[in-house]
Protein backbone atom coordinates (compact mmCIF):
# COMPACT_ATOMS: atom_id res chain seq x y z
CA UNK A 1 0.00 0.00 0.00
CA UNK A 2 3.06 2.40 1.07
CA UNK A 3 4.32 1.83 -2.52
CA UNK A 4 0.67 2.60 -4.03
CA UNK A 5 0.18 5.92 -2.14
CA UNK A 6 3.16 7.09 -3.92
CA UNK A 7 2.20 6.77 -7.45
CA UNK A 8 2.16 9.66 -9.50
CA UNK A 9 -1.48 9.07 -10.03
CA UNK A 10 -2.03 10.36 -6.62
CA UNK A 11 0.10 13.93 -7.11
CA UNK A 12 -2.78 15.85 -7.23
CA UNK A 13 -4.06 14.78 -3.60
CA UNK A 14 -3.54 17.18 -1.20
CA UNK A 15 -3.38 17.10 2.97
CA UNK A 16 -5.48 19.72 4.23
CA UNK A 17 -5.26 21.08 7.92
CA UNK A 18 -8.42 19.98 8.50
CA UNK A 19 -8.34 16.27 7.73
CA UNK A 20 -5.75 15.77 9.98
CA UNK A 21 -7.47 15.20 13.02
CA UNK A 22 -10.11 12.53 11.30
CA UNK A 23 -6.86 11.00 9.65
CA UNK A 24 -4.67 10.75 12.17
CA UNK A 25 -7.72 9.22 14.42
CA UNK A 26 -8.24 6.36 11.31
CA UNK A 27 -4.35 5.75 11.62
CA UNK A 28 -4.46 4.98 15.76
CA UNK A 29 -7.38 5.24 18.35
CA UNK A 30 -7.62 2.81 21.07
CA UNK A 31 -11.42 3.35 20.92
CA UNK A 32 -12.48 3.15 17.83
CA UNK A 33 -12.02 0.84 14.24
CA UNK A 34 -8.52 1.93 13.09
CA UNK A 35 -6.77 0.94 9.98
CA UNK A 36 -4.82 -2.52 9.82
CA UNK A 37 -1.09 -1.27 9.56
CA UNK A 38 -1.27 1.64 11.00
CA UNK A 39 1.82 4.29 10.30
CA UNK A 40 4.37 5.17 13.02
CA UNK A 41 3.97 9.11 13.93
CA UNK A 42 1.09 11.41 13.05
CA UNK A 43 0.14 11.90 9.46
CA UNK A 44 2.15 14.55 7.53
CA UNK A 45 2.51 13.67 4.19
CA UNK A 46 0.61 12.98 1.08
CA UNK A 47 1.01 9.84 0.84
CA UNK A 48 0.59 8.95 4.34
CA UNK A 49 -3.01 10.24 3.89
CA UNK A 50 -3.87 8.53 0.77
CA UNK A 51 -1.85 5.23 2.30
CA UNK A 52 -4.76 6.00 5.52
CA UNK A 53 -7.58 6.20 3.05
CA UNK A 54 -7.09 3.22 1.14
CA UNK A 55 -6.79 1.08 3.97
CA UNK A 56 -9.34 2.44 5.15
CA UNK A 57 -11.46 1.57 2.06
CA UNK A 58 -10.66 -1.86 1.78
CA UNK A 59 -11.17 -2.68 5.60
CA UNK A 60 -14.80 -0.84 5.03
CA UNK A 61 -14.30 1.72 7.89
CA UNK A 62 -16.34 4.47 7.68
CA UNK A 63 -15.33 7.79 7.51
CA UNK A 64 -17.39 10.27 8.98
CA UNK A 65 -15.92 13.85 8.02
CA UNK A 66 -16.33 14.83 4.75
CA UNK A 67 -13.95 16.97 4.18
């Protein structure tokens, strides 16, 4: 997935401020449905968050901001 998120396909993704929080919460939250390999660290990077959202799409967590 690491290698995936860093396809050229994906330059045009951007991290936002505002995503961080629900990203960094799908990436490691002892209460809640995180994804299965999470990342060390908080998310910083563009391909850390689209590495966070697929994951998160194939283990069919929800996402609730939509941002």
């Amino acid at each position: 997935v690491t290698m995936i998120a860093s396809c050229k396909e994906f330059l045009d993704v951007q991290l936002r401020i505002n995503e961080k929080k629900t990203l960094n919460t799908l990436n490691k939250d002892p209460n809640r449905v995180t994804i299965r390999f999470p990342m060390e660290g908080r998310i910083k990077t563009r391909e850390m968050k689209v590495n966070c959202l697929i994951q998160a799409q194939l283990g069919c967590i929800p996402i609730q901001d939509f941002a």
